[in-house]
C-alpha atoms as a PDB file:
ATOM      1  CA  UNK A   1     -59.100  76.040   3.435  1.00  0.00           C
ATOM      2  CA  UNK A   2     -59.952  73.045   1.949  1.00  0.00           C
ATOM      3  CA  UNK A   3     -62.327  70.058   3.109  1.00  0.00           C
ATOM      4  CA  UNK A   4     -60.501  66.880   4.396  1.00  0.00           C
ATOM      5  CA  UNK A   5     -60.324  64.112   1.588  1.00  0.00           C
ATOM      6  CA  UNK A   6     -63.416  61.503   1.808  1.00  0.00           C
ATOM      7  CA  UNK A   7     -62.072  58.319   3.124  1.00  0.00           C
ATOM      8  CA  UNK A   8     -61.955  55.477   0.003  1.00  0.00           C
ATOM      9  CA  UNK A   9     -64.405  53.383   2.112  1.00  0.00           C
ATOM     10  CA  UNK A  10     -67.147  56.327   2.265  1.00  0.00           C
ATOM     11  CA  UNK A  11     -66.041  56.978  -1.714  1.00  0.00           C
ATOM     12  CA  UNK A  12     -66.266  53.648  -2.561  1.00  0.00           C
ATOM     13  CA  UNK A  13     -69.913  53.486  -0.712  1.00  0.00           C
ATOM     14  CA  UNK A  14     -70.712  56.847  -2.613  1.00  0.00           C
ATOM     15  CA  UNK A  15     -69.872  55.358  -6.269  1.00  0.00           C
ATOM     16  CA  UNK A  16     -71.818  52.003  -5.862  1.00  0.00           C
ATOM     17  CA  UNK A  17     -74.906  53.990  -4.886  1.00  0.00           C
ATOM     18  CA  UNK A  18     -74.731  56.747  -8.234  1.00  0.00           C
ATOM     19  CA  UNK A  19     -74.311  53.461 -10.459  1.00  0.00           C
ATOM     20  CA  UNK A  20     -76.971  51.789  -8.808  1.00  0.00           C
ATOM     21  CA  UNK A  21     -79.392  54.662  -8.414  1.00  0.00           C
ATOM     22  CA  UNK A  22     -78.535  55.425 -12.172  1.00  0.00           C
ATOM     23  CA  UNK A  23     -79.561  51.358 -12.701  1.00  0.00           C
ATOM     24  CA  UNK A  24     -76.585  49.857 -13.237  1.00  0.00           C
ATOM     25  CA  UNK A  25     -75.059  47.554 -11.261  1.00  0.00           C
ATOM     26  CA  UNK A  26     -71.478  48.035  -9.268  1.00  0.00           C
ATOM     27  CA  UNK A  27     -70.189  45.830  -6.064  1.00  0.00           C
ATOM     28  CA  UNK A  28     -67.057  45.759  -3.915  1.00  0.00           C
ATOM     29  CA  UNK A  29     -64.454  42.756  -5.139  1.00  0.00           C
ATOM     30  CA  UNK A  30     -61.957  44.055  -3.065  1.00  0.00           C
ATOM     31  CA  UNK A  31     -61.616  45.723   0.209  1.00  0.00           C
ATOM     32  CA  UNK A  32     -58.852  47.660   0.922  1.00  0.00           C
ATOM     33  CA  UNK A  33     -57.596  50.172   3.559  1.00  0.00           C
ATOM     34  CA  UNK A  34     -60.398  52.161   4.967  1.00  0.00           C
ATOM     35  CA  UNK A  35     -59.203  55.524   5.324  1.00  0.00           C
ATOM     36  CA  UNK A  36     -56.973  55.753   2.559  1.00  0.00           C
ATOM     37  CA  UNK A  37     -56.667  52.434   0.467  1.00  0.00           C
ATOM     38  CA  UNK A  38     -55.962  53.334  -3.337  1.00  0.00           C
ATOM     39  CA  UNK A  39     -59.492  52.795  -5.526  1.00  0.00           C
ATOM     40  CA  UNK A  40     -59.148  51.055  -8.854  1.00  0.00           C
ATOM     41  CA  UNK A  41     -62.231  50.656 -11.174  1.00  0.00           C
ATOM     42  CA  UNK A  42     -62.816  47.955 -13.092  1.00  0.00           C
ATOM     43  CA  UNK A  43     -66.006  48.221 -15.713  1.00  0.00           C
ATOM     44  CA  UNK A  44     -67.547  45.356 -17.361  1.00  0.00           C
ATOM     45  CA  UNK A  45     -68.412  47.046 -20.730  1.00  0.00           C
ATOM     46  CA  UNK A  46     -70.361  43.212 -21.042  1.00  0.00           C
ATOM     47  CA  UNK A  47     -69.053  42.354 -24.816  1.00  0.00           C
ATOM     48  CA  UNK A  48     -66.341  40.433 -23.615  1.00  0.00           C
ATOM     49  CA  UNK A  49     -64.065  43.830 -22.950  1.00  0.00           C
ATOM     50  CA  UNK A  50     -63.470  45.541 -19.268  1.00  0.00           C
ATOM     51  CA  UNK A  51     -62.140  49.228 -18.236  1.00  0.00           C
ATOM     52  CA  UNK A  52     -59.672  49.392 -15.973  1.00  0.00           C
ATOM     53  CA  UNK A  53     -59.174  52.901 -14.003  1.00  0.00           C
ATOM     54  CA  UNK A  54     -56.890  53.461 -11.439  1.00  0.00           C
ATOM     55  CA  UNK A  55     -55.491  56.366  -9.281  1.00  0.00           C
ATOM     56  CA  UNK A  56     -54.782  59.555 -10.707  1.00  0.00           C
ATOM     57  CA  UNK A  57     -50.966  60.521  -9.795  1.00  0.00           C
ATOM     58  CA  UNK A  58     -51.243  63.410  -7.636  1.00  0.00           C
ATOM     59  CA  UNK A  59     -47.922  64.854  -9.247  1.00  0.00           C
ATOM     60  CA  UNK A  60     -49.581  65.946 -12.377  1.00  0.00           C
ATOM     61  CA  UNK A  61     -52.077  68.776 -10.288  1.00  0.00           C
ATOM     62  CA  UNK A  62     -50.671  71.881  -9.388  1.00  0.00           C
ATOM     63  CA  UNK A  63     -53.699  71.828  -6.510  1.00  0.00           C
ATOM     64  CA  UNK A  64     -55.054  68.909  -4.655  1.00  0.00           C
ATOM     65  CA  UNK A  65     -58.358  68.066  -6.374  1.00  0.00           C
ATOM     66  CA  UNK A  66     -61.314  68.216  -4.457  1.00  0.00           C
ATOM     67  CA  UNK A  67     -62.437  64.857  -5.574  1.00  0.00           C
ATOM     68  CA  UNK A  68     -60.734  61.521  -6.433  1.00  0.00           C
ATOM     69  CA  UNK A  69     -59.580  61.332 -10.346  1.00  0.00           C
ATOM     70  CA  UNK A  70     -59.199  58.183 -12.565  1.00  0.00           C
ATOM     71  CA  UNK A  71     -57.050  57.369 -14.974  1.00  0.00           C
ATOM     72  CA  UNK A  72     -57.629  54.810 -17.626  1.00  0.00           C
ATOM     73  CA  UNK A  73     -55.420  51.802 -17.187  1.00  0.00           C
ATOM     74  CA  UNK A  74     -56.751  49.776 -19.757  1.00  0.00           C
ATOM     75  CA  UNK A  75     -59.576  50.657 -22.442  1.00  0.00           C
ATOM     76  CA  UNK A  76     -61.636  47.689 -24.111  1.00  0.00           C
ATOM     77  CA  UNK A  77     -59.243  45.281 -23.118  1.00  0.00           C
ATOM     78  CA  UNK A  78     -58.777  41.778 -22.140  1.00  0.00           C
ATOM     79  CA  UNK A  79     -60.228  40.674 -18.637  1.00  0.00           C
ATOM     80  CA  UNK A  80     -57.088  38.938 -18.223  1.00  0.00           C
ATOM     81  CA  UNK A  81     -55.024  41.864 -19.147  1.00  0.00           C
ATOM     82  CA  UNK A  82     -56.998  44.079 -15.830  1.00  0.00           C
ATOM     83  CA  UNK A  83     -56.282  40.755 -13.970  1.00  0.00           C
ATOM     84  CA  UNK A  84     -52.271  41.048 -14.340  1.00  0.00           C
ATOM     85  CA  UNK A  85     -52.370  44.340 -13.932  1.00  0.00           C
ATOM     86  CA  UNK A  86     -54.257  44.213 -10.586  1.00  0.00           C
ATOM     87  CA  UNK A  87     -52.093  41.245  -9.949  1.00  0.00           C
ATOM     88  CA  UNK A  88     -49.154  43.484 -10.139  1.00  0.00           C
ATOM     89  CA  UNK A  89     -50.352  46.114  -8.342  1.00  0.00           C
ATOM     90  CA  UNK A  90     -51.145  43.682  -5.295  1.00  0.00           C
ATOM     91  CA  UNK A  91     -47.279  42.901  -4.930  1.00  0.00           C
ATOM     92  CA  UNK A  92     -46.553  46.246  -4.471  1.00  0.00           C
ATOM     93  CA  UNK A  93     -49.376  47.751  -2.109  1.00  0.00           C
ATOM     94  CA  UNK A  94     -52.107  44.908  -1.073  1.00  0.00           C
ATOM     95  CA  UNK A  95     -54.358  47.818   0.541  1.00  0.00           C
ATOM     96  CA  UNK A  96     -56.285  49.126  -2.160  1.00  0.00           C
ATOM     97  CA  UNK A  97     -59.945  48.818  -3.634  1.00  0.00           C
ATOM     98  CA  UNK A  98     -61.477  46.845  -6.792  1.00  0.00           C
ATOM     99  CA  UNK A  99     -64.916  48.311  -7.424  1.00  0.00           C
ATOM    100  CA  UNK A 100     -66.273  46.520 -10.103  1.00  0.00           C
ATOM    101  CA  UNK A 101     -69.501  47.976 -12.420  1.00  0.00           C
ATOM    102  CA  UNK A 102     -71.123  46.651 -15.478  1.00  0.00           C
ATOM    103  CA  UNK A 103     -72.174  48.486 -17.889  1.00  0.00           C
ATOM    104  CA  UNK A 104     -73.274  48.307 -21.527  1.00  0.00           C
ATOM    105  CA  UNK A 105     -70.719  50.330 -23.720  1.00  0.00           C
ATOM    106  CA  UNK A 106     -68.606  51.670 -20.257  1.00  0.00           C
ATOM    107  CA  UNK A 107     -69.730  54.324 -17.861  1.00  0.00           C
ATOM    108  CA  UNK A 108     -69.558  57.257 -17.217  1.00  0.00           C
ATOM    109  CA  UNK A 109     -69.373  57.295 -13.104  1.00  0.00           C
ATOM    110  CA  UNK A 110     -65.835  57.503 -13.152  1.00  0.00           C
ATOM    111  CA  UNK A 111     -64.239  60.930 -12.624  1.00  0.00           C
ATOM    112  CA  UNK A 112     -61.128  60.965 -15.393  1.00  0.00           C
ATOM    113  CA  UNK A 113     -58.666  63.469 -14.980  1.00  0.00           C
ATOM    114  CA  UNK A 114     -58.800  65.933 -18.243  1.00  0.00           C
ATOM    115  CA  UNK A 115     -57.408  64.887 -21.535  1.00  0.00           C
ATOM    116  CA  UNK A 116     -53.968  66.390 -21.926  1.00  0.00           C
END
């Protein structure tokens, strides 16, 4: 039997604190749905580049993962580039989450699902 999924407001909570107690610096820029809003992760890499993560599609596990996966959206890119994208995203589902970290280089706080 598996646990019930965290909700993405008790996530969300949960990644702030392991970036800040690991001294960087995260913060909410968008608040979604509480129980299940989509989480998208935007990283400052603070040379003028930003991460983007988003959602892992479920339809590539075989198994529900135990733990919210990431996907990288955008690597090293534009800000304005994340912007559209989150811009687009918006349109189609307006409930979901923009955590946004800085960090030197990128981070690595956000669970990515496996290289293929």
């Amino acid at each position: 039997m598996s646990l019930p999924r965290l909700t993405s407001r008790f996530y969300v909570s949960a990644l702030i604190r392991r970036v800040m107690g690991a001294g960087g610096f995260a913060a909410v820029t968008r608040k979604g749905a509480e129980e299940a809003g989509a989480i998208f992760v935007l990283v400052d890499r603070l040379d003028g580049t930003v991460d983007l993560f988003g959602p892992a599609p479920q339809a590539i596990f075989e198994t529900t993962p135990e733990d919210r996966l990431f996907e990288p959206l955008i690597r090293a890119g534009a800000r304005a580039d994340a912007t559209a994208r989150l811009d687009r995203e918006k349109r189609m589902d307006p409930d979901f989450w923009v955590v946004e970290i800085e960090h030197k280089g990128g981070t690595d706080a956000v669970p990515l699902i496996p290289a293929s």
